[in-house]
N, C-alpha and C. Protein backbone atom coordinates (compact mmCIF):
# COMPACT_ATOMS: atom_id res chain seq x y z
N UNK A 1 -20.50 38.13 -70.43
CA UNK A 1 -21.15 37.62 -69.24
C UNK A 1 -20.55 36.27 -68.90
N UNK A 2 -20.27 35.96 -67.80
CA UNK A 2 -19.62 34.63 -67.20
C UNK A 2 -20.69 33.78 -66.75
N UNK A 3 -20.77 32.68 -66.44
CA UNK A 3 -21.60 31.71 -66.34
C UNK A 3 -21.23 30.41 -65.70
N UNK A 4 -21.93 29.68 -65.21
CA UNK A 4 -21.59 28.57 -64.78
C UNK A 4 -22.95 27.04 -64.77
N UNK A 5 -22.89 26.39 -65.21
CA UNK A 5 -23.87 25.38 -64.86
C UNK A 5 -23.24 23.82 -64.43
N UNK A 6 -23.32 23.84 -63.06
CA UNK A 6 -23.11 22.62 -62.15
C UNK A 6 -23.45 21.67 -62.94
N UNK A 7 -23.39 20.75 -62.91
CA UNK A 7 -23.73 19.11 -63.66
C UNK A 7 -23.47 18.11 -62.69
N UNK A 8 -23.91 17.12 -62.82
CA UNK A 8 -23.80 15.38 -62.55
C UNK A 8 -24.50 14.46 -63.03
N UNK A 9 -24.21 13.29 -63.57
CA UNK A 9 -24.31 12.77 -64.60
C UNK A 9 -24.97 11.73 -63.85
N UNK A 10 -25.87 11.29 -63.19
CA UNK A 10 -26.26 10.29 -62.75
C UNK A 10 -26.80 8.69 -63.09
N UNK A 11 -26.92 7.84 -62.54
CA UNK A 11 -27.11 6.84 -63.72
C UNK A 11 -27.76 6.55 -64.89
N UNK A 12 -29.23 7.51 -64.39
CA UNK A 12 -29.60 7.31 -65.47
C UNK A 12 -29.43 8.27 -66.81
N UNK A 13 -28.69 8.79 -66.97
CA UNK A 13 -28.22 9.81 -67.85
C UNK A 13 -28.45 11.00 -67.76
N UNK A 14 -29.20 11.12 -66.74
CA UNK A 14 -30.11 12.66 -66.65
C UNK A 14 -29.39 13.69 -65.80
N UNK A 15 -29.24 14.83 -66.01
CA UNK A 15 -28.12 16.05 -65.37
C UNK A 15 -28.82 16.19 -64.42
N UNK A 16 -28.41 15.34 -63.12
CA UNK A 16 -28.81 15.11 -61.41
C UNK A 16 -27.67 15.85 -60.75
N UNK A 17 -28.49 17.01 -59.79
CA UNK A 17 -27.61 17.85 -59.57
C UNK A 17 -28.10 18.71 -58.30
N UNK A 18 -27.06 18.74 -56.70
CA UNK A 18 -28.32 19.32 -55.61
C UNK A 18 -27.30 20.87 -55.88
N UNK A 19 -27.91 21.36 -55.57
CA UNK A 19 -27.69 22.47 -55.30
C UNK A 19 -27.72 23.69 -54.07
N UNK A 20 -26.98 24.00 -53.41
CA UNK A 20 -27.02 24.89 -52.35
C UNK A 20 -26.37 25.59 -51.57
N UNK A 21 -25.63 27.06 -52.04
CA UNK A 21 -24.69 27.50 -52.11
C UNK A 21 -25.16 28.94 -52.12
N UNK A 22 -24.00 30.23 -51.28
CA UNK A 22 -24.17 30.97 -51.48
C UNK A 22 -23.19 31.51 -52.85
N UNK A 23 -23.24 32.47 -53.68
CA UNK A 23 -22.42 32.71 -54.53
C UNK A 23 -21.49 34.21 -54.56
N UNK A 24 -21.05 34.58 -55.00
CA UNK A 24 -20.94 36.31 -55.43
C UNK A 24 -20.13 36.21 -56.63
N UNK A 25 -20.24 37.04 -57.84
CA UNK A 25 -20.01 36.51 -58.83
C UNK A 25 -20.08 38.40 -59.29
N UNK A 26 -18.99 38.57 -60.61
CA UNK A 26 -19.33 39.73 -61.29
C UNK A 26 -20.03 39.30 -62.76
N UNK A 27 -21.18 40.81 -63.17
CA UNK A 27 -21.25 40.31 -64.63
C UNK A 27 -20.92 41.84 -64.86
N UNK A 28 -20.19 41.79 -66.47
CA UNK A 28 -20.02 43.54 -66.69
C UNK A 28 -19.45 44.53 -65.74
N UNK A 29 -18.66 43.88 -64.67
CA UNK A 29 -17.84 44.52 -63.44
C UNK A 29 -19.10 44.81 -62.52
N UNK A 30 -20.58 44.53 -62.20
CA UNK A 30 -21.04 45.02 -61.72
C UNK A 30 -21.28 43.74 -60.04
N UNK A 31 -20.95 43.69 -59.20
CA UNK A 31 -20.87 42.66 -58.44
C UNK A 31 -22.73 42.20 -57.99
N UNK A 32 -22.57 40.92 -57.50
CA UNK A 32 -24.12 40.09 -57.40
C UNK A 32 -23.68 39.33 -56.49
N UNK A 33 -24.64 39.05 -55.40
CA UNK A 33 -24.84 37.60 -54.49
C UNK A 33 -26.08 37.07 -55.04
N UNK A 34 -25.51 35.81 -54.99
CA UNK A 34 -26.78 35.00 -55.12
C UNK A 34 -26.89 33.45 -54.15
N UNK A 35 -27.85 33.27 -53.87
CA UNK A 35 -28.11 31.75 -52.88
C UNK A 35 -28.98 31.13 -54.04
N UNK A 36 -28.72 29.76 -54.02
CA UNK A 36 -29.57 28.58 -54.85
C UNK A 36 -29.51 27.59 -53.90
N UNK A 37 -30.49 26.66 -54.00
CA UNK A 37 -31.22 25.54 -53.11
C UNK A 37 -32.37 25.44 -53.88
N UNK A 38 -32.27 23.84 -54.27
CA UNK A 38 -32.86 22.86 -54.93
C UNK A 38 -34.30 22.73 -54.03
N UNK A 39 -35.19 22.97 -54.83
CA UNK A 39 -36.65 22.77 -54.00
C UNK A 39 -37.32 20.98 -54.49
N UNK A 40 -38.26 20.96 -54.01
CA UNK A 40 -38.66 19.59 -53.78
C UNK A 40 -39.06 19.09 -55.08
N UNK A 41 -39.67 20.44 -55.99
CA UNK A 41 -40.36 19.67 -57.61
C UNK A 41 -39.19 19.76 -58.44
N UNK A 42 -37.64 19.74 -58.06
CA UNK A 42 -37.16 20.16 -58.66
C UNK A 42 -36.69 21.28 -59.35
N UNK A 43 -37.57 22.25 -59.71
CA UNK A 43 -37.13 23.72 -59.61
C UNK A 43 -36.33 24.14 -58.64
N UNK A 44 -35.55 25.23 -58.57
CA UNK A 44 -34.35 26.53 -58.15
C UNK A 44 -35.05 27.18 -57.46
N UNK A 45 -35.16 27.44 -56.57
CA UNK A 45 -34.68 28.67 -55.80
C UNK A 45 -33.39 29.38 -55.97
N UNK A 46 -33.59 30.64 -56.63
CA UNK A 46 -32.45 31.99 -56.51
C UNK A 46 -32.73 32.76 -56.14
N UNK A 47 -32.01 33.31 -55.39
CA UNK A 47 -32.02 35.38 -55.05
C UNK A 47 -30.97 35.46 -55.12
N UNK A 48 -31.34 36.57 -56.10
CA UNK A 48 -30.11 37.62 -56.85
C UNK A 48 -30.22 38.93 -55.96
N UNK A 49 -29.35 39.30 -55.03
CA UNK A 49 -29.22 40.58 -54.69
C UNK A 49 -30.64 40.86 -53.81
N UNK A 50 -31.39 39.96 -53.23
CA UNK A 50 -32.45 39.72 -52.43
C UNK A 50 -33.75 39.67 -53.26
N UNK A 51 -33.28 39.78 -54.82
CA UNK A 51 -34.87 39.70 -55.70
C UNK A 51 -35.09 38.05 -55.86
N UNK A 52 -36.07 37.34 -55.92
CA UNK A 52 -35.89 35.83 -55.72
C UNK A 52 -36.80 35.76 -57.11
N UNK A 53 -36.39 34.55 -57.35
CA UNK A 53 -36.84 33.77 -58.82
C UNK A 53 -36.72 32.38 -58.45
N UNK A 54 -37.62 31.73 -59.42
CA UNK A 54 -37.98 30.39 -59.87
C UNK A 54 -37.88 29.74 -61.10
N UNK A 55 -36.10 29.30 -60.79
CA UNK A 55 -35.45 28.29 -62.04
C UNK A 55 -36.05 27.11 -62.50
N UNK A 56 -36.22 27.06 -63.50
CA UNK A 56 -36.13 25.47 -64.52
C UNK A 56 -34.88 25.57 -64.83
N UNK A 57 -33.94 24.50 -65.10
CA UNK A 57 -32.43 24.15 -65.72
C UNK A 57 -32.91 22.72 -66.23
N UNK A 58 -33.12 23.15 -67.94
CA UNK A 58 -33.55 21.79 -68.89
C UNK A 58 -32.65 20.40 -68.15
N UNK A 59 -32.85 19.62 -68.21
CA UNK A 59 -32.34 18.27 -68.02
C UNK A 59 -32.10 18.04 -66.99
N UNK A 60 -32.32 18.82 -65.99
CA UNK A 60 -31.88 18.45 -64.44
C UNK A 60 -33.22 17.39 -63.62
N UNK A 61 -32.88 16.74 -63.01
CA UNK A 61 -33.64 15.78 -62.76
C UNK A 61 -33.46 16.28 -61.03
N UNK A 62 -34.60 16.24 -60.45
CA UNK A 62 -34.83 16.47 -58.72
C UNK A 62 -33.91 15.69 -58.00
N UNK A 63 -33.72 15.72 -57.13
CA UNK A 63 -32.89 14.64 -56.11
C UNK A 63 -34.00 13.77 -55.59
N UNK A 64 -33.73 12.34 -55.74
CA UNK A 64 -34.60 11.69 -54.82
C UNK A 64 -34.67 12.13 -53.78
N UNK A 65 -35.94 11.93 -52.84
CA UNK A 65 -36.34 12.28 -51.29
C UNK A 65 -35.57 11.11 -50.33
N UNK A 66 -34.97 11.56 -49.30
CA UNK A 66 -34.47 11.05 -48.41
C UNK A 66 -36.01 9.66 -47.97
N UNK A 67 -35.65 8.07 -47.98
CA UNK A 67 -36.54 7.37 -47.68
C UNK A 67 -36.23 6.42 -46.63
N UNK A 68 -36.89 6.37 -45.47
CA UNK A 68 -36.89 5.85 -44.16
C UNK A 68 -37.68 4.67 -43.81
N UNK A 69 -36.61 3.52 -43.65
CA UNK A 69 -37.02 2.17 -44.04
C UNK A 69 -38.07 1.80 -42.54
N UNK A 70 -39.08 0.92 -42.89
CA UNK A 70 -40.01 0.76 -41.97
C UNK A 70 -39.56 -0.28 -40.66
N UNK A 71 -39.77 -0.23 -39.72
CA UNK A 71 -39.58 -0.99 -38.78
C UNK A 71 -40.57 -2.03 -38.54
N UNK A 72 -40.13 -3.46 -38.62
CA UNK A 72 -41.66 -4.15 -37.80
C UNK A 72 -41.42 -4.35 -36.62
N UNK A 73 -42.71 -4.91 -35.94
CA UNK A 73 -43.28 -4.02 -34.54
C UNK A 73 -42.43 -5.37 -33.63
N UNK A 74 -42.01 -4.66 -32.74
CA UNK A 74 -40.73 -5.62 -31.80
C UNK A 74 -42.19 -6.74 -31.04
N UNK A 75 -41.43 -7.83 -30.91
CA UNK A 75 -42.37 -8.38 -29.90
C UNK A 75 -42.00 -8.19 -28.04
N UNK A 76 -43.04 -8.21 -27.51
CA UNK A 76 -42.64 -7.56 -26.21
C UNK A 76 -41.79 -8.44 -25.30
N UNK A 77 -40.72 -8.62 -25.51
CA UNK A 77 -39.92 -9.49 -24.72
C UNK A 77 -39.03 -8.14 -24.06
N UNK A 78 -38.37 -9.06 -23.40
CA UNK A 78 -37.29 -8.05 -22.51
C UNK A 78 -35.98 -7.45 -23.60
N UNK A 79 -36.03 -6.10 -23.38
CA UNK A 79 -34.91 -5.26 -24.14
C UNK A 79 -33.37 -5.70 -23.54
N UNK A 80 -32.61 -6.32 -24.97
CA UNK A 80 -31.73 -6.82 -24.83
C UNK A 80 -30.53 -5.26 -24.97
N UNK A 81 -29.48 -5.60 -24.46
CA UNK A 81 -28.78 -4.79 -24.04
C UNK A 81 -27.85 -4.46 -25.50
N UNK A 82 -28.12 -3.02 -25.34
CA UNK A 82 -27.73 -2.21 -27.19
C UNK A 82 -26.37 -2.12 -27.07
N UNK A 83 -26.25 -3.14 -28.33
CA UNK A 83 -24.65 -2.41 -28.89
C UNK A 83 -23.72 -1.64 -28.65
N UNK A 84 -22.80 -0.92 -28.36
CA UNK A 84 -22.30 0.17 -28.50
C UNK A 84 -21.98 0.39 -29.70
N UNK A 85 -22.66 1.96 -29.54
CA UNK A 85 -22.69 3.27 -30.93
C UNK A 85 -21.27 3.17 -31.69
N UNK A 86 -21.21 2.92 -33.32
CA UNK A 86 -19.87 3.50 -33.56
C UNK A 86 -19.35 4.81 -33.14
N UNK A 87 -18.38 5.07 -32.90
CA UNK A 87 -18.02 6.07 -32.31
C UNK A 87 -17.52 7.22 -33.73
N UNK A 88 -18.20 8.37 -33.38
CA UNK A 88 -18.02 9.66 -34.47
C UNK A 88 -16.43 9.87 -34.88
N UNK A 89 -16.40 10.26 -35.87
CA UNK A 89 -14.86 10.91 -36.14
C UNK A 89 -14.44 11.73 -35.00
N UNK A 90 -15.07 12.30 -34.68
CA UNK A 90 -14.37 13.19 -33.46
C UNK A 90 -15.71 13.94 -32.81
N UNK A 91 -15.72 13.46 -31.29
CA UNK A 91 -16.87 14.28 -31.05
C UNK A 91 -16.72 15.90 -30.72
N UNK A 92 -18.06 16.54 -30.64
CA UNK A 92 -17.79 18.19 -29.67
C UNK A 92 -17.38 17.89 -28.24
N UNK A 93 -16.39 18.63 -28.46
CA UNK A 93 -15.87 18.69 -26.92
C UNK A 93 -16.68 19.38 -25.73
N UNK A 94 -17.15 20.36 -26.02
CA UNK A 94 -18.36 20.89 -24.77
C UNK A 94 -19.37 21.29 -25.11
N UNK A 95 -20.35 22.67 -24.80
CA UNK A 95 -21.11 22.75 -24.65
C UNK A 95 -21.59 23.86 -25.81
N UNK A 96 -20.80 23.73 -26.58
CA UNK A 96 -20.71 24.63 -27.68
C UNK A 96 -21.94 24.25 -28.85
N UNK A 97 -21.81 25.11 -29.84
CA UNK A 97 -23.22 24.73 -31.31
C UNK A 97 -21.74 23.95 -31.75
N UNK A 98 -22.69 23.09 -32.98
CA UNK A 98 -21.84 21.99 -33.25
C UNK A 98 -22.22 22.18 -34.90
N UNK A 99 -20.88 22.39 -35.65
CA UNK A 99 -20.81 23.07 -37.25
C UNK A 99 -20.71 22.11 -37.98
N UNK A 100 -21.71 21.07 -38.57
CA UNK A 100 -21.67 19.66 -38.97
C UNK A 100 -21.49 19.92 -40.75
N UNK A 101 -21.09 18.97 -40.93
CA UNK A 101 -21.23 18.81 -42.74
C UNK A 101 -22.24 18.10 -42.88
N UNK A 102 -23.33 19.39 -44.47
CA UNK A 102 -24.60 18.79 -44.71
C UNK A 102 -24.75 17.20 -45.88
N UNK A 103 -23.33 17.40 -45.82
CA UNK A 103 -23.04 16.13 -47.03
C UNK A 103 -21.94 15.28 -47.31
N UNK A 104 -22.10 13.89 -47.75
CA UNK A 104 -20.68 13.91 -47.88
C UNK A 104 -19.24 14.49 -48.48
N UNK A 105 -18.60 14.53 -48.51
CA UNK A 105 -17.39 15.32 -49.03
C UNK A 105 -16.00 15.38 -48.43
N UNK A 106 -15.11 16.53 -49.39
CA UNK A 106 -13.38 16.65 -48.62
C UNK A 106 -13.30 17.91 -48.01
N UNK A 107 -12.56 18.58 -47.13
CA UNK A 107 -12.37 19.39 -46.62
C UNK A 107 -11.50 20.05 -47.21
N UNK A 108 -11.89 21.52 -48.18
CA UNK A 108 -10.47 21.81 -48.55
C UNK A 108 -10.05 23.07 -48.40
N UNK A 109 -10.65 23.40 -47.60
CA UNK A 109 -10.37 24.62 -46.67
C UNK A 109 -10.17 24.70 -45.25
N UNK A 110 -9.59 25.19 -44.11
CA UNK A 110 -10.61 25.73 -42.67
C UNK A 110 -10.22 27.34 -42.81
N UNK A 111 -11.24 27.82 -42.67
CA UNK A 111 -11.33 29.66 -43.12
C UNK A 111 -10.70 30.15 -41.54
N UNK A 112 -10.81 29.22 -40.24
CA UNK A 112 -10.76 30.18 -39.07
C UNK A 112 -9.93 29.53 -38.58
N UNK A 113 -9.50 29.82 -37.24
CA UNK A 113 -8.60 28.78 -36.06
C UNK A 113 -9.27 28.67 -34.67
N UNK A 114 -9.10 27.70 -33.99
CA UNK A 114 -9.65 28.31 -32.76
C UNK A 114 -8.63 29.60 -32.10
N UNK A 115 -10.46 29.71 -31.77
CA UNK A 115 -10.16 31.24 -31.12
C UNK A 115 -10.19 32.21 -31.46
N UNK A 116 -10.87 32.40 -32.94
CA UNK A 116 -11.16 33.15 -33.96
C UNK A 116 -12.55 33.52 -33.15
N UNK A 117 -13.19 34.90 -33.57
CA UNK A 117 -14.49 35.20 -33.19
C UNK A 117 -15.21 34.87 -34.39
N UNK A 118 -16.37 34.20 -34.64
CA UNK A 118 -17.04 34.39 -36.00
C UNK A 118 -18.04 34.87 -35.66
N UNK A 119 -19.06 35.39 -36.59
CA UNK A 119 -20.21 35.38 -36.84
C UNK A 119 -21.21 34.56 -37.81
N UNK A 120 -22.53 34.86 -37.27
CA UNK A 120 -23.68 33.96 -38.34
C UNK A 120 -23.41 34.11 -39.39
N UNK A 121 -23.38 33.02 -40.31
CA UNK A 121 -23.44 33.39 -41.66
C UNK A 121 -21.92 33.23 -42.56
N UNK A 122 -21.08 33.39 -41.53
CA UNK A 122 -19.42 33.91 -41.79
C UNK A 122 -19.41 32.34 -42.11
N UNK A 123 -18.25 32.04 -43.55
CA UNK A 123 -17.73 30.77 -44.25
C UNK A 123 -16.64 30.63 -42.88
N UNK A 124 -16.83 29.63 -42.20
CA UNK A 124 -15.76 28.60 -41.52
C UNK A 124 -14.89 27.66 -42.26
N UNK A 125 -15.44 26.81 -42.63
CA UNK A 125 -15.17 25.49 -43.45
C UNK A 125 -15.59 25.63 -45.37
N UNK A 126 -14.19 25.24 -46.02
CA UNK A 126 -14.88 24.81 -47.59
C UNK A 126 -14.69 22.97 -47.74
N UNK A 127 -15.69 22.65 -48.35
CA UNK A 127 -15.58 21.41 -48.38
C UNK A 127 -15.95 20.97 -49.95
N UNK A 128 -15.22 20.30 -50.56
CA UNK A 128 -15.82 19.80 -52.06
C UNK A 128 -17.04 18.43 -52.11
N UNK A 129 -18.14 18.54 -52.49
CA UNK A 129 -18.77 17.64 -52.62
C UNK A 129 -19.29 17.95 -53.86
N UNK A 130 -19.68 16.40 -54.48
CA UNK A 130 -20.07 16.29 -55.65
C UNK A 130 -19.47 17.31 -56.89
N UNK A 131 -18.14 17.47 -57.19
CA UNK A 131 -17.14 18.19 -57.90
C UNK A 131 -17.69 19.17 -57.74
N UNK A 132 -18.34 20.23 -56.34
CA UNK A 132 -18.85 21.63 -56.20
C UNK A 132 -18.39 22.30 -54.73
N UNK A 133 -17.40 23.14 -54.78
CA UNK A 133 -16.98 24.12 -54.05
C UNK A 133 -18.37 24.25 -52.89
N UNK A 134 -18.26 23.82 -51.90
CA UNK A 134 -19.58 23.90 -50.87
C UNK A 134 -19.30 24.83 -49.57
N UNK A 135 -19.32 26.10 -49.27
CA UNK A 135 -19.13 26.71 -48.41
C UNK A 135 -20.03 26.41 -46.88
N UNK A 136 -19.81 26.12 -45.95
CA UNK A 136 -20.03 25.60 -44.47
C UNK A 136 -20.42 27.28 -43.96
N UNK A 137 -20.77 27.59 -42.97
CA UNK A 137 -20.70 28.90 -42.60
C UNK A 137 -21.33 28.24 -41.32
N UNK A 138 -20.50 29.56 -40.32
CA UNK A 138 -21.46 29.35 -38.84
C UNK A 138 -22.98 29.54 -38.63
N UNK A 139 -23.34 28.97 -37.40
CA UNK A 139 -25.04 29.36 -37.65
C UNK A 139 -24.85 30.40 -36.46
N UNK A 140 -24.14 30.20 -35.45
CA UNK A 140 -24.14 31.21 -34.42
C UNK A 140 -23.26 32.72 -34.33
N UNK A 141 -23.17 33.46 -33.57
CA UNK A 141 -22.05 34.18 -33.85
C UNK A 141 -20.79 33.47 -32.39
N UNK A 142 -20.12 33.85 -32.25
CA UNK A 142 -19.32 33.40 -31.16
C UNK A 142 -17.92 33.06 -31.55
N UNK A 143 -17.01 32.05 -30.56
CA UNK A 143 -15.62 31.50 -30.63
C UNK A 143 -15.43 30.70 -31.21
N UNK A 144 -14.60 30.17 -31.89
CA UNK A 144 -14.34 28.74 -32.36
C UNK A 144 -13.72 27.89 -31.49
N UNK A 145 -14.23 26.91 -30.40
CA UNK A 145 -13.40 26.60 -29.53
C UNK A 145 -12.99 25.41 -29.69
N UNK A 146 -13.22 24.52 -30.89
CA UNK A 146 -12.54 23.24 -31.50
C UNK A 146 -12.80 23.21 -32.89
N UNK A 147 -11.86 22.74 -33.74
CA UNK A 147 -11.76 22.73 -35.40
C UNK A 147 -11.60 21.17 -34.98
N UNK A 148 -12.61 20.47 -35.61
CA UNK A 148 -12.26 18.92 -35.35
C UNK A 148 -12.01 17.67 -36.76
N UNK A 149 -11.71 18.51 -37.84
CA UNK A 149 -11.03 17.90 -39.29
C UNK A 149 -9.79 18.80 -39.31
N UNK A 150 -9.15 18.37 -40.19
CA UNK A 150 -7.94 19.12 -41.30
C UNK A 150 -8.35 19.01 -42.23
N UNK A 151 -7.57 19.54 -42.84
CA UNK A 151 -7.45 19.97 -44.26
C UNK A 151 -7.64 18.54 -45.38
N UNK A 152 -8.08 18.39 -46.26
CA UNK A 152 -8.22 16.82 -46.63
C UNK A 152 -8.81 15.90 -46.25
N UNK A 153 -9.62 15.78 -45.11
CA UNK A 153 -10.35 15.17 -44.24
C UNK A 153 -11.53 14.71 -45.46
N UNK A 154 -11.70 13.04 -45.36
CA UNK A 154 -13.59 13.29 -46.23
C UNK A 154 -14.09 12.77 -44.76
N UNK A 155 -15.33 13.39 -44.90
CA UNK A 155 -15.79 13.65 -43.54
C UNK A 155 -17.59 13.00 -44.76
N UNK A 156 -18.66 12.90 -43.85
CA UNK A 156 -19.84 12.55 -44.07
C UNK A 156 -20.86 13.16 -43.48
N UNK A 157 -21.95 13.11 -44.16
CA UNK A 157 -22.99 13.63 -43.91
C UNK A 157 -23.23 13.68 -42.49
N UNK A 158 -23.35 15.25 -41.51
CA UNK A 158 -23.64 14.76 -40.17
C UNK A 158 -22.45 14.44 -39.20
N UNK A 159 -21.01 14.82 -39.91
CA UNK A 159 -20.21 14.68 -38.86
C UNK A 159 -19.76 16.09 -38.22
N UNK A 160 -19.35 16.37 -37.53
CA UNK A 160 -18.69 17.48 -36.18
C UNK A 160 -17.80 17.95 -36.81
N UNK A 161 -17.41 19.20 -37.36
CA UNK A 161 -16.66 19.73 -38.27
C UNK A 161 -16.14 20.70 -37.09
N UNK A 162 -16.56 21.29 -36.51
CA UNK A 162 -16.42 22.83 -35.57
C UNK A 162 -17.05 22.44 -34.48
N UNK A 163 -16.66 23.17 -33.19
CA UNK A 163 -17.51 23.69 -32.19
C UNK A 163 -17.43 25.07 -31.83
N UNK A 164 -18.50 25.74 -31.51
CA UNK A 164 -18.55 27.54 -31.91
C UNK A 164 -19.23 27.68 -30.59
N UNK A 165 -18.94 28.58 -29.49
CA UNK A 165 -18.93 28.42 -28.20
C UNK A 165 -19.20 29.91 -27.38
């Protein structure tokens, strides 16, 4: 039987590790899909072949929760004129769904070209984050009508990877 257990070593020593990936994997020549995604107490979510289970993996420690710093309350004077926005690595060019990366990472794949037809679900983009093979997939079905990284690109959480049209 083959196996695999992700790791990261986080500061405080504890095997901190997100998880969320589709897989396909053989055991005994017999083939398996499986999806994992890290739930909030820490426990796994898996489905194996659409049967779902609820992992413990000893030493893994939850991901902290995303925390959103408080604002204090403006005083009512006149709104001074905003900054201009840094500008994105590359924006969507039209009116297309927009195929973002859920994390930071490198690009070390593009699966399509424009002008490729994809579908939902179909791997577009591989990207390495946190030393783990992270497959991107479209959410729509449709065209690819801009690839907006290369190959090697580290790109961040939330940037414009595709436009699918």
């Amino acid at each position: 039987m083959t196996y695999f257990s992700p790791s990261f070593k986080g500061e405080d020593g504890g095997g901190s590790f997100i998880i969320m990936n589709d897989f396909k994997f053989k055991i005994d020549g017999a083939e398996y899909t499986a999806n994992v995604e890290e739930k909030e107490d820490g426990k796994l979510a898996v489905t194996v072949n659409g049967k779902a289970y609820e992992v413990e993996v000893p030493g893994h420690v939850a991901a902290a929760p995303k925390v959103q710093p408080i604002k204090p309350a403006a005083p009512a004077a006149a709104p001074a004129a905003a900054a201009p926005a840094a500008p994105a690595k590359k924006a969507a060019t039209g009116a297309g769904t927009a195929v973002t990366a859920p994390l930071p990472g490198t690009i070390t794949s593009i699966e399509v070209k424009e002008g490729d037809q994809v579908k939902a679900g179909q791997t577009v983009i591989v990207m390495e984050a946190m030393k783990m093979a992270n497959n991107i997939t479209a959410e729509c079905d449709g065209t690819v009508k801009a690839i907006l990284v290369q190959q090697g690109a580290q790109v961040q959480s939330g940037d414009a990877l595709m436009e699918i049209g």
